[in-house]
C-alpha atoms as a PDB file:
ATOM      1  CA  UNK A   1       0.000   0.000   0.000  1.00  0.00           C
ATOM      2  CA  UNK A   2       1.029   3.646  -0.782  1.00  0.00           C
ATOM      3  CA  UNK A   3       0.026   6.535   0.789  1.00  0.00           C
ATOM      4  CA  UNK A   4       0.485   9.919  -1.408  1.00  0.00           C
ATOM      5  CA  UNK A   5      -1.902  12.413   0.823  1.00  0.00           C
ATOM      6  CA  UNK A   6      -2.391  12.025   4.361  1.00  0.00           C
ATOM      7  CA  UNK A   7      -4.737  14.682   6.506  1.00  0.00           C
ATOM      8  CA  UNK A   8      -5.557  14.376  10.674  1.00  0.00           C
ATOM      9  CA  UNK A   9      -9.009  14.066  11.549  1.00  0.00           C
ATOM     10  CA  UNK A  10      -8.822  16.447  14.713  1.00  0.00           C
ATOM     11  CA  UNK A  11      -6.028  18.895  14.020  1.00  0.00           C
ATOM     12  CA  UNK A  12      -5.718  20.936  10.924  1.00  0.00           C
ATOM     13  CA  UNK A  13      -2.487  18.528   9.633  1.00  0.00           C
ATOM     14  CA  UNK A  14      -2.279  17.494   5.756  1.00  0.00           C
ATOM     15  CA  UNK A  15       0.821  16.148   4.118  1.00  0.00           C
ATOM     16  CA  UNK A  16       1.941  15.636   0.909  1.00  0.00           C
ATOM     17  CA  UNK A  17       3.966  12.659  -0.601  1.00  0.00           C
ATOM     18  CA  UNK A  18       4.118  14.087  -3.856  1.00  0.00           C
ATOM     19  CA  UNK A  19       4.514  17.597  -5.573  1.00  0.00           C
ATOM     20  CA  UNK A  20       1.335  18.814  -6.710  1.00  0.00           C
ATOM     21  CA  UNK A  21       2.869  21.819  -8.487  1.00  0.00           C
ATOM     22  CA  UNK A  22       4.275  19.445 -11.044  1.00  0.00           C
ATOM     23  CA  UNK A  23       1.570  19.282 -13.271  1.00  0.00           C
ATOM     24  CA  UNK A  24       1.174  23.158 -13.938  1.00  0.00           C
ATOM     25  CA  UNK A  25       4.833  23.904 -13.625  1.00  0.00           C
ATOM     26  CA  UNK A  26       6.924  21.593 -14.887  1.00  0.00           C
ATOM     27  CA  UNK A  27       7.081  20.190 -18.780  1.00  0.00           C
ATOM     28  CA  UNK A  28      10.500  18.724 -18.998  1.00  0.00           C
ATOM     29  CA  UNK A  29       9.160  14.938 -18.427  1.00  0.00           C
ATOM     30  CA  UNK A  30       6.886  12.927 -20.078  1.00  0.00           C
ATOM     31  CA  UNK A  31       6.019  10.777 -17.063  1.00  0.00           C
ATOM     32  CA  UNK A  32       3.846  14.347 -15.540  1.00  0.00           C
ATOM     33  CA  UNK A  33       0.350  14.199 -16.722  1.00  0.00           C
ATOM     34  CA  UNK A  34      -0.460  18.048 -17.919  1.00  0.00           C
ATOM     35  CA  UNK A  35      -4.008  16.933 -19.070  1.00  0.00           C
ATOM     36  CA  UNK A  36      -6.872  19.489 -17.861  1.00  0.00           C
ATOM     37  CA  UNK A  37      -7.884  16.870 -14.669  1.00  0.00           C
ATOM     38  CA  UNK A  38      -4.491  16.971 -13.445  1.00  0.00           C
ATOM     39  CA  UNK A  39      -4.066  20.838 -13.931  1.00  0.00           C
ATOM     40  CA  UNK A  40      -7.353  20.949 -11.753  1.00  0.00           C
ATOM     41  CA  UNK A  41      -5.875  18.924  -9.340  1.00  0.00           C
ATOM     42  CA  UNK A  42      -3.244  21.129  -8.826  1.00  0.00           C
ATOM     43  CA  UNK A  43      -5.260  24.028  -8.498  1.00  0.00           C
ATOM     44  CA  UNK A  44      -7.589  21.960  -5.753  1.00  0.00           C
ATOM     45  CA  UNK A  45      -5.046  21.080  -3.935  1.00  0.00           C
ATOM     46  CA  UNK A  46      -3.163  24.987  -3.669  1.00  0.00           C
ATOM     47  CA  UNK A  47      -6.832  26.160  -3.015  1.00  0.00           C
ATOM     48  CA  UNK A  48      -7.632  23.665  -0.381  1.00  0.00           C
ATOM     49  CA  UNK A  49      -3.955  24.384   1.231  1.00  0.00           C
ATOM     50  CA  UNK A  50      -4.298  28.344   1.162  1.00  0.00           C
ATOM     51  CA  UNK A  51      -8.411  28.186   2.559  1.00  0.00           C
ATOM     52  CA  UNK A  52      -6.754  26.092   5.904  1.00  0.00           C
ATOM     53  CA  UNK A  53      -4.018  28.509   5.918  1.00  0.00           C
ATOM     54  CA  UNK A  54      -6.351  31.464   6.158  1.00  0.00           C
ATOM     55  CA  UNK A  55      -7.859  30.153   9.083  1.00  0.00           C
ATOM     56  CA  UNK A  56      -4.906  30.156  11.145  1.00  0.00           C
ATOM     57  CA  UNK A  57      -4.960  33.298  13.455  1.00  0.00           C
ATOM     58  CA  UNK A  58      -1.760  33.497  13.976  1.00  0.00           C
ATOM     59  CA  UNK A  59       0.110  36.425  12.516  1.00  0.00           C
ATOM     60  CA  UNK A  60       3.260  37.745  11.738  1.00  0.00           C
ATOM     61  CA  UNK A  61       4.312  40.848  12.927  1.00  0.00           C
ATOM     62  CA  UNK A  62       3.674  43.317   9.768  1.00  0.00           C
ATOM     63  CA  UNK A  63       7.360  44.386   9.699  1.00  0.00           C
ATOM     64  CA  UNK A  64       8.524  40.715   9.896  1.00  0.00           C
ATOM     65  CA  UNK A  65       6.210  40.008   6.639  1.00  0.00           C
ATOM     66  CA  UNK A  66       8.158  43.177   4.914  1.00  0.00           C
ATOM     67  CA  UNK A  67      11.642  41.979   5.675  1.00  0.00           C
ATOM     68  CA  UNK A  68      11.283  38.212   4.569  1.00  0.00           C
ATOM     69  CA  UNK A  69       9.711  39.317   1.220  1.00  0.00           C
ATOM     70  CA  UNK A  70      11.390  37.809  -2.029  1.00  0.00           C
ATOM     71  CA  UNK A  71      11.300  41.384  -3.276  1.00  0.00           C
ATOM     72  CA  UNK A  72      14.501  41.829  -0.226  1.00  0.00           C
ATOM     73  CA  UNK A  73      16.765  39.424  -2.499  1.00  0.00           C
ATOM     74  CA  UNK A  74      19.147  40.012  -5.131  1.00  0.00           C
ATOM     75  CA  UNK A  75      19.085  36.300  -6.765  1.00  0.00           C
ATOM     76  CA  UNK A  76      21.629  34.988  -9.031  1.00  0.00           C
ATOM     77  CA  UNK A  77      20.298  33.448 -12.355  1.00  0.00           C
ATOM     78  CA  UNK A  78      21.995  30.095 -12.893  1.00  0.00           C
ATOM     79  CA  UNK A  79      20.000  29.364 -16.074  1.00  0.00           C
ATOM     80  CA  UNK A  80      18.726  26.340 -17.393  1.00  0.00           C
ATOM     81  CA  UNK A  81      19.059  23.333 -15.154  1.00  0.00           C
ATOM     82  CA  UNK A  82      17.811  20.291 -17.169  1.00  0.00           C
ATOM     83  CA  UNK A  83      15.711  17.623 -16.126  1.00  0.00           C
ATOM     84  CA  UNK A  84      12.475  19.803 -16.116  1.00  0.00           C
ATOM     85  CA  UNK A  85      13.196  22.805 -14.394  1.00  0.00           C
ATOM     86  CA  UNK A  86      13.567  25.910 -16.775  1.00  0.00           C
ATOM     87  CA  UNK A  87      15.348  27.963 -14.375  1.00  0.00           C
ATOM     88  CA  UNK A  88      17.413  28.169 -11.167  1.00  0.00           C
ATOM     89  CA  UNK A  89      18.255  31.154  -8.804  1.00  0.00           C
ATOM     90  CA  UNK A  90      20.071  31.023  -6.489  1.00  0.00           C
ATOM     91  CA  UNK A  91      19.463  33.224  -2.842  1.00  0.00           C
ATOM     92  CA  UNK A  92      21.919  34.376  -0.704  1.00  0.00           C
ATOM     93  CA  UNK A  93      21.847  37.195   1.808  1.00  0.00           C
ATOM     94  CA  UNK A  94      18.956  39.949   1.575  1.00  0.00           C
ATOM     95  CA  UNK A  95      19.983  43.487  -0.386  1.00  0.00           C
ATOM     96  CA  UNK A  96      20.586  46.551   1.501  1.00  0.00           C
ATOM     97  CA  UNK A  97      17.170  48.127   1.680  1.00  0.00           C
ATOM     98  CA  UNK A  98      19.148  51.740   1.153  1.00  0.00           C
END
């Protein structure tokens, strides 16, 4: 028996055995179905993930959400990897913010 997708019945736990981004995202293999089901199932399963999310109450300070931003980074573009990905950066230490 496999398991691929595992979620608690009394605590708001799901985990994932597989990368459900693959499907939208990646088109360098064959063996990824990109058919319209499994581009919906991709999109269930980020909906379903981001609706338990937003029922958390915890929150981040606001300037702790500012300085972990992407936007804070200065990647490095290591170009085409192969083997499905299109692209690779590459993140090191946040930017000055002056």
């Amino acid at each position: 028996t496999y398991v691929s997708t595992v979620k608690a019945k009394r605590y708001p736990i799901t985990g994932f055995q597989w990368h459900p981004e693959k499907n939208a995202f990646e088109w360098g293999s064959s063996a990824i179905p990109h058919s319209e089901d499994a581009i919906q199932v991709t999109q269930h399963a980020a909906s379903y993930l981001v609706s338990e999310a937003r029922k958390s109450l915890n929150r981040p300070e606001s300037q702790k959400v500012l300085s972990n931003l992407i936007y804070n980074y200065k990647p490095t573009y290591c170009g085409y990897a192969g083997r499905g990905y299109d692209e690779v950066y590459i993140f090191t230490q946040p930017r000055s913010r002056f």
